[in-house]
Protein backbone atom coordinates (compact mmCIF):
# COMPACT_ATOMS: atom_id res chain seq x y z
CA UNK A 1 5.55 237.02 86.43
CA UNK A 2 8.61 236.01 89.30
CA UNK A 3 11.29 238.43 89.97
CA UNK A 4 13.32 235.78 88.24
CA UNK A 5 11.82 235.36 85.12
CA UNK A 6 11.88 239.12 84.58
CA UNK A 7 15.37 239.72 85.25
CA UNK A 8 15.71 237.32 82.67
CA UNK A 9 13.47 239.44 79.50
CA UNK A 10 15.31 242.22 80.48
CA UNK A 11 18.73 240.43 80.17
CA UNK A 12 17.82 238.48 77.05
CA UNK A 13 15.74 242.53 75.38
CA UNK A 14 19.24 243.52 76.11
CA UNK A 15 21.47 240.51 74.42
CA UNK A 16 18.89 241.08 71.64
CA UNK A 17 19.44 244.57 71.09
CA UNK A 18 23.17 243.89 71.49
CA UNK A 19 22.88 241.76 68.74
CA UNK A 20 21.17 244.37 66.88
CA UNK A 21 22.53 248.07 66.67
CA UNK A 22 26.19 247.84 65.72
CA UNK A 23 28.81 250.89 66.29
CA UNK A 24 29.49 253.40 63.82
CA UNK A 25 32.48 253.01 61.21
CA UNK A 26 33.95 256.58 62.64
CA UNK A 27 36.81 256.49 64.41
CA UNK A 28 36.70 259.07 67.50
CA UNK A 29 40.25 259.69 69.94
CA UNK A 30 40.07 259.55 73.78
CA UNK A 31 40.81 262.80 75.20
CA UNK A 32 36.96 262.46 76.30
CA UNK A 33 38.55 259.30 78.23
CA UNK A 34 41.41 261.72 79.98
CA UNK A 35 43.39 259.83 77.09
CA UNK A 36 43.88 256.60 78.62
CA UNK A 37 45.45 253.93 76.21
CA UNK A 38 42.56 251.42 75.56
CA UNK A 39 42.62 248.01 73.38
CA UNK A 40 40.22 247.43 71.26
CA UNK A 41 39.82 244.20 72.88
CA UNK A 42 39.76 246.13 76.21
CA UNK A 43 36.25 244.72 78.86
CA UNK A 44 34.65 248.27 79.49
CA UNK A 45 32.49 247.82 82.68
CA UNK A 46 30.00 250.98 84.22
CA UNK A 47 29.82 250.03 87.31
CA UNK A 48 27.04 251.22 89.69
CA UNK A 49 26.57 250.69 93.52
CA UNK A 50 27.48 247.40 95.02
CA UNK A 51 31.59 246.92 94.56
CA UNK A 52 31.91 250.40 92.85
CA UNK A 53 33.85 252.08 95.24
CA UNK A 54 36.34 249.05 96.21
CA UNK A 55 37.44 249.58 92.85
CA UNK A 56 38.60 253.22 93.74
CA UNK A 57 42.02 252.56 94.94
CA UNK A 58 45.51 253.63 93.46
CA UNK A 59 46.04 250.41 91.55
CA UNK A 60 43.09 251.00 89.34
CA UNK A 61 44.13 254.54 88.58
CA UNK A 62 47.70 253.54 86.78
CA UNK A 63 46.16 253.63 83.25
CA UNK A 64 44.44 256.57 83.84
CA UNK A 65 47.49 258.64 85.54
CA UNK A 66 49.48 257.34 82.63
CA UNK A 67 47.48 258.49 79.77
CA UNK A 68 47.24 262.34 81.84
CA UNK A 69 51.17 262.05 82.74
CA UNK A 70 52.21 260.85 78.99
CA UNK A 71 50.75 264.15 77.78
CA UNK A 72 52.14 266.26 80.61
CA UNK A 73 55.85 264.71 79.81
CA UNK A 74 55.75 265.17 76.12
CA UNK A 75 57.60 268.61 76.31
CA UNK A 76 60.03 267.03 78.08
CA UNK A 77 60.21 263.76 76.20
CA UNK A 78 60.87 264.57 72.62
CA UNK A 79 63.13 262.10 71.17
CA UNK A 80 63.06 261.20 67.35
CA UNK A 81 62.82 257.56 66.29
CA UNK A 82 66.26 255.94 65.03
CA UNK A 83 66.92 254.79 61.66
CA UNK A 84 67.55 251.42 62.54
CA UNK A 85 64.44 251.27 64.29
CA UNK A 86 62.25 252.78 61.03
CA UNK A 87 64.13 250.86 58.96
CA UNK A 88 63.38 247.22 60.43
CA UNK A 89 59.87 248.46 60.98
CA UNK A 90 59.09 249.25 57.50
CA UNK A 91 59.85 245.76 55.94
CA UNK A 92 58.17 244.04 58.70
CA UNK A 93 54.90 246.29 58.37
CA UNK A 94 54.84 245.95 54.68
CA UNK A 95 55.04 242.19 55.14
CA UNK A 96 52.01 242.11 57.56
CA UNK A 97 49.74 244.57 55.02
CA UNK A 98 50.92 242.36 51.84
CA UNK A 99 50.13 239.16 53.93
CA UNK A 100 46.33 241.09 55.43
CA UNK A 101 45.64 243.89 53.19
CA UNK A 102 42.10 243.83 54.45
CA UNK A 103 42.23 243.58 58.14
CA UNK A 104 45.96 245.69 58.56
CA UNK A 105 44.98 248.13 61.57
CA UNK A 106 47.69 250.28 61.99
CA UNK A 107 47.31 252.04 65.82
CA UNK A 108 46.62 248.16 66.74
CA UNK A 109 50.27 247.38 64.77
CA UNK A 110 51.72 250.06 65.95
CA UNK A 111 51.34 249.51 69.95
CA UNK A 112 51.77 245.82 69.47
CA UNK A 113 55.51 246.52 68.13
CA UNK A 114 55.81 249.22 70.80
CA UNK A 115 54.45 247.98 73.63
CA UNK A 116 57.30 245.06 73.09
CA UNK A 117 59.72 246.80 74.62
CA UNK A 118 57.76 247.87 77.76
CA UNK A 119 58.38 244.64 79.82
CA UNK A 120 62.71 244.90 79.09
CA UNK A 121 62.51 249.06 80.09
CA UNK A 122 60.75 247.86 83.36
CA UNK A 123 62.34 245.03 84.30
CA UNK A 124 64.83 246.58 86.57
CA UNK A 125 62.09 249.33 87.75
CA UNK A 126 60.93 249.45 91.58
CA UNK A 127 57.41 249.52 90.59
CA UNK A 128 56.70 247.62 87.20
CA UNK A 129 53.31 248.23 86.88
CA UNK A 130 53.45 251.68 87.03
CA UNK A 131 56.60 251.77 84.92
CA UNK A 132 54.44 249.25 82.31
CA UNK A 133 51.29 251.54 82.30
CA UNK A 134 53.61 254.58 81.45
CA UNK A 135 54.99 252.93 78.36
CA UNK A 136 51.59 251.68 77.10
CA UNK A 137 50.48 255.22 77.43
CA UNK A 138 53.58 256.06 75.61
CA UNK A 139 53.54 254.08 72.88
CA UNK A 140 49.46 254.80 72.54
CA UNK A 141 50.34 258.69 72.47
CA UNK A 142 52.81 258.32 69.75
CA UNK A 143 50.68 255.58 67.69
CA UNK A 144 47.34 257.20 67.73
CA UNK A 145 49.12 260.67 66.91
CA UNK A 146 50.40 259.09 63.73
CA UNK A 147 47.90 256.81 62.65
CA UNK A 148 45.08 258.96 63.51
CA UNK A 149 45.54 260.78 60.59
CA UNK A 150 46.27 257.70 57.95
CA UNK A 151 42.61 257.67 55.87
CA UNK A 152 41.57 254.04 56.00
CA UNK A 153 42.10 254.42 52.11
CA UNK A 154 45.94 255.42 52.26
CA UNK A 155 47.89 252.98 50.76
CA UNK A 156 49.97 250.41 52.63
CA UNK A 157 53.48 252.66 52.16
CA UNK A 158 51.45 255.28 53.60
CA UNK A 159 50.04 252.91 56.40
CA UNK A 160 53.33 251.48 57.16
CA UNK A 161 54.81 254.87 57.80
CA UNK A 162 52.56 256.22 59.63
CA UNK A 163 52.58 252.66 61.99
CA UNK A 164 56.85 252.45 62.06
CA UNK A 165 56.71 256.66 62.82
CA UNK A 166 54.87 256.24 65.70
CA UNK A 167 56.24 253.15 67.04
CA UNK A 168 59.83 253.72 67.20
CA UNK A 169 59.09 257.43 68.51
CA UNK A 170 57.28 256.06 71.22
CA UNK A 171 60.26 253.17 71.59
CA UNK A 172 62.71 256.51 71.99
CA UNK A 173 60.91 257.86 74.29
CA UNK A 174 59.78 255.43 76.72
CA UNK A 175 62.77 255.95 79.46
CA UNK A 176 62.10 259.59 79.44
CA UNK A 177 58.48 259.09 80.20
CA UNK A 178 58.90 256.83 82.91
CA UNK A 179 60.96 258.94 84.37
CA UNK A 180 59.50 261.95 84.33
CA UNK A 181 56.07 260.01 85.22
CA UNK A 182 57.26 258.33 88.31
CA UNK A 183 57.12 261.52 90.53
CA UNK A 184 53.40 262.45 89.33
CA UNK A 185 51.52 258.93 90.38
CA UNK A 186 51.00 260.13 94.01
CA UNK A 187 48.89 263.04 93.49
CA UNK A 188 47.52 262.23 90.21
CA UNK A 189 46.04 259.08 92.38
CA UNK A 190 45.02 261.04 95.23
CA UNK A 191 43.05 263.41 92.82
CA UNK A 192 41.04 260.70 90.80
CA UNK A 193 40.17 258.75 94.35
CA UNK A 194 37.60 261.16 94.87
CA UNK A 195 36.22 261.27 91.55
CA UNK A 196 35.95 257.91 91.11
CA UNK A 197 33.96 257.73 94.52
CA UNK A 198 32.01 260.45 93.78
CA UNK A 199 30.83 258.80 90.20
CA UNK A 200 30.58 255.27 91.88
CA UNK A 201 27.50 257.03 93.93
CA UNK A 202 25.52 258.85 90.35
CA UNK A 203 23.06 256.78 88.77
CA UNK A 204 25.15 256.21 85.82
CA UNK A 205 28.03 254.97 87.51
CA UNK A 206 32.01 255.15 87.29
CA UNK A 207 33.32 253.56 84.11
CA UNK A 208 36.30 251.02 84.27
CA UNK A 209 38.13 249.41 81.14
CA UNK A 210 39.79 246.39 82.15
CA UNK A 211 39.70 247.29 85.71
CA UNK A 212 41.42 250.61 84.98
CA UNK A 213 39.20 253.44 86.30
CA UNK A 214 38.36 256.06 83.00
CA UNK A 215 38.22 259.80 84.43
CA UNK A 216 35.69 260.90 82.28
CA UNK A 217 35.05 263.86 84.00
CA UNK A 218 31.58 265.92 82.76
CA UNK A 219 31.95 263.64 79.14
CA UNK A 220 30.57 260.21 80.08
CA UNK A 221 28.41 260.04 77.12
CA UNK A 222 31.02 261.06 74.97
CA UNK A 223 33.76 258.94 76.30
CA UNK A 224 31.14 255.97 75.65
CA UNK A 225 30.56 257.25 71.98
CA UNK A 226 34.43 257.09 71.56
CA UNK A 227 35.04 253.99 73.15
CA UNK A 228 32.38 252.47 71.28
CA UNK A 229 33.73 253.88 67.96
CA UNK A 230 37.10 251.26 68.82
CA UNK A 231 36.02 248.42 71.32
CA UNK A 232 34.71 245.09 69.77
CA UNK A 233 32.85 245.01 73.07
CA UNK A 234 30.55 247.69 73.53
CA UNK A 235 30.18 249.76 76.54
CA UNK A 236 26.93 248.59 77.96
CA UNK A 237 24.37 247.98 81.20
CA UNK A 238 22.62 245.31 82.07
CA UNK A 239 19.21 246.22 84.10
CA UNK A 240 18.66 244.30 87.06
CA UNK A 241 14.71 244.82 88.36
CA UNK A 242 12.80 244.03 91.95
CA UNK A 243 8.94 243.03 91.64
CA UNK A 244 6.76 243.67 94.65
CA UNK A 245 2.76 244.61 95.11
CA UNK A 246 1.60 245.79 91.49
CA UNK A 247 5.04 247.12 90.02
CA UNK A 248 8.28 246.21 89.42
CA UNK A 249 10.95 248.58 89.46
CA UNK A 250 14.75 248.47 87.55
CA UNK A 251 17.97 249.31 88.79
CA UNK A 252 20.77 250.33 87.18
CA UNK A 253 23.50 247.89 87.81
CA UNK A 254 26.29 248.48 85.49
CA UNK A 255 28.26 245.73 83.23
CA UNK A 256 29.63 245.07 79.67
CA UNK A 257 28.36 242.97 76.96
CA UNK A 258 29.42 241.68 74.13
CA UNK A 259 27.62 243.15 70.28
CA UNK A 260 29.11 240.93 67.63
CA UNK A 261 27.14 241.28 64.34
CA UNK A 262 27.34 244.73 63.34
CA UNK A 263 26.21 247.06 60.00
CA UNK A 264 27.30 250.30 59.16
CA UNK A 265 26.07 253.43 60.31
CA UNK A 266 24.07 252.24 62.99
CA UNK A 267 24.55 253.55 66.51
CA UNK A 268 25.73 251.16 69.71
CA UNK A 269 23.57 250.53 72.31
CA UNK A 270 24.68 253.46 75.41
CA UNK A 271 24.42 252.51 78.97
CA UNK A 272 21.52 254.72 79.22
CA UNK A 273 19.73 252.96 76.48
CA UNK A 274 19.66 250.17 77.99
CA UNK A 275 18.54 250.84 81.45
CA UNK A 276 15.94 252.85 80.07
CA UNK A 277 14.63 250.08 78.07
CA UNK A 278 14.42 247.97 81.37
CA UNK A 279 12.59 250.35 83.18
CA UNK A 280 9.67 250.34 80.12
CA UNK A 281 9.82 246.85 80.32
CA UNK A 282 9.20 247.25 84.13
CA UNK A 283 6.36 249.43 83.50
CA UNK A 284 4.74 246.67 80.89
CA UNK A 285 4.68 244.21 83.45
CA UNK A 286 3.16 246.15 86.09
CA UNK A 287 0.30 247.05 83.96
CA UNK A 288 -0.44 243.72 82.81
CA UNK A 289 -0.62 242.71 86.51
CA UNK A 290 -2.90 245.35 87.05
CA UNK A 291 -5.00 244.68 84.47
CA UNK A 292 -4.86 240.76 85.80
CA UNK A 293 -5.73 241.82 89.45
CA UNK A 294 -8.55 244.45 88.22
């Protein structure tokens, strides 16, 4: 078998078992994550080797420096959502759960109305991405807080205040945040560069969500299992493998793909998984040409 050829079992094993263990129905938070705000439609990559460390510069720590900064500020950023704001909210969230009583998601809801307001609160700011990832982390503090804690079962009154609580809060206090964020970026950065180098050289690799480096600290697995719990793609590797003599050896070369068909109660497939299931198939290939050669 051709170096080429194998790559491409262990690429297709690994689209197959994609396909094939789905995430679990529990919903898990991110503090495991250093409580960066995450989509669900968020492209989680672990990436090992190669480009790893090119990724470790202060542009790719925003997200993460937000979602650490957003709970450092909320002692000083404690404003309670307006009226107006919870008023307006309500009949618009009750029309969306009437319309999609099946599919209404409210932390999903909740940002979306929240995160609205980012791009007119930084429009006039000196740095707009920063200012932007500070009220995403805003709004994703105040949204998850509240809707959290709304049973999938609640009904859609219940739903819709937990979705309008958390949005306008996070609405009233997104100047305050950005404020009081602006002065931490520099050193929060300067920390997480060395981290993220530092993971970029482990065999399992640093983890990035669209780009945005996740400070995982000593909770990698864990951060996984939570992300997995909310991403509709999973947090996978692909194993890339070398053959030479009588053996063939894998590498761990870290990417995302995607697992669509899912069934409850099963577990996602981990990054470890995955690159342990190339190195088996590495070993099966190497005996059979032994065995051929013998």
């Amino acid at each position: 078998m051709n170096r080429s050829s194998f790559v491409y079992g262990v690429v297709a094993a690994a689209a197959f078992a994609a396909v094939a263990l789905s995430p679990r129905e529990a919903r898990a938070g991110l503090e495991a994550c250093g409580n960066i705000n995450v989509s669900a439609n968020a492209n989680c990559q672990l990436q090992a080797q190669g480009g790893c460390t090119a990724q470790c510069t202060p542009i790719s720590f925003q997200a993460a420096c937000a979602g650490k900064l957003e709970v450092s500020c909320n002692g000083q950023c404690s404003a309670s959502a307006s009226v107006d704001c919870t008023g307006s909210c309500d009949a618009t969230c009750s029309g969306k759960c009437t319309a999609n009583p099946g599919s209404f998601d409210c932390s999903a809801d909740c940002k979306a109305s929240c995160e609205g307001d980012c791009s007119a609160h930084c429009s006039a700011q000196a740095n707009q991405a920063e200012c932007a990832a500070s009220c995403k982390a805003t709004c994703g503090g105040h949204c998850d807080a509240q809707c959290s804690g709304t049973a999938p079962s609640a009904t859609r009154d219940a739903k819709c205040q937990a979705d309008c609580k958390g949005s306008c809060e996070g609405k009233a206090n997104i100047d305050c945040q950005v404020q009081c964020q602006s002065s931490g970026y520099a050193s929060c950065e300067a920390n997480l560069q060395g981290g993220c180098t530092a993971q970029c050289t482990q065999p399992s690799g640093a983890l990035f969500c669209d780009g945005q480096y996740v400070d995982t600290g000593n909770n990698l697995q864990n951060c996984i299992d939570s992300l997995n719990a909310i991403l509709h793609v999973k947090v996978e590797a692909s194993g890339s493998a070398s053959c030479q003599g009588n053996g063939c050896q894998a590498e761990g070369q870290a990417k995302a793909s995607s697992s669509c068909a899912a069934s409850p109660g099963e577990q996602p497939l981990n990054a470890g998984m995955l690159l342990a299931g190339a190195g088996l198939l590495g070993v099966s290939v190497a005996r059979r040409r032994r065995r051929r050669s013998a």
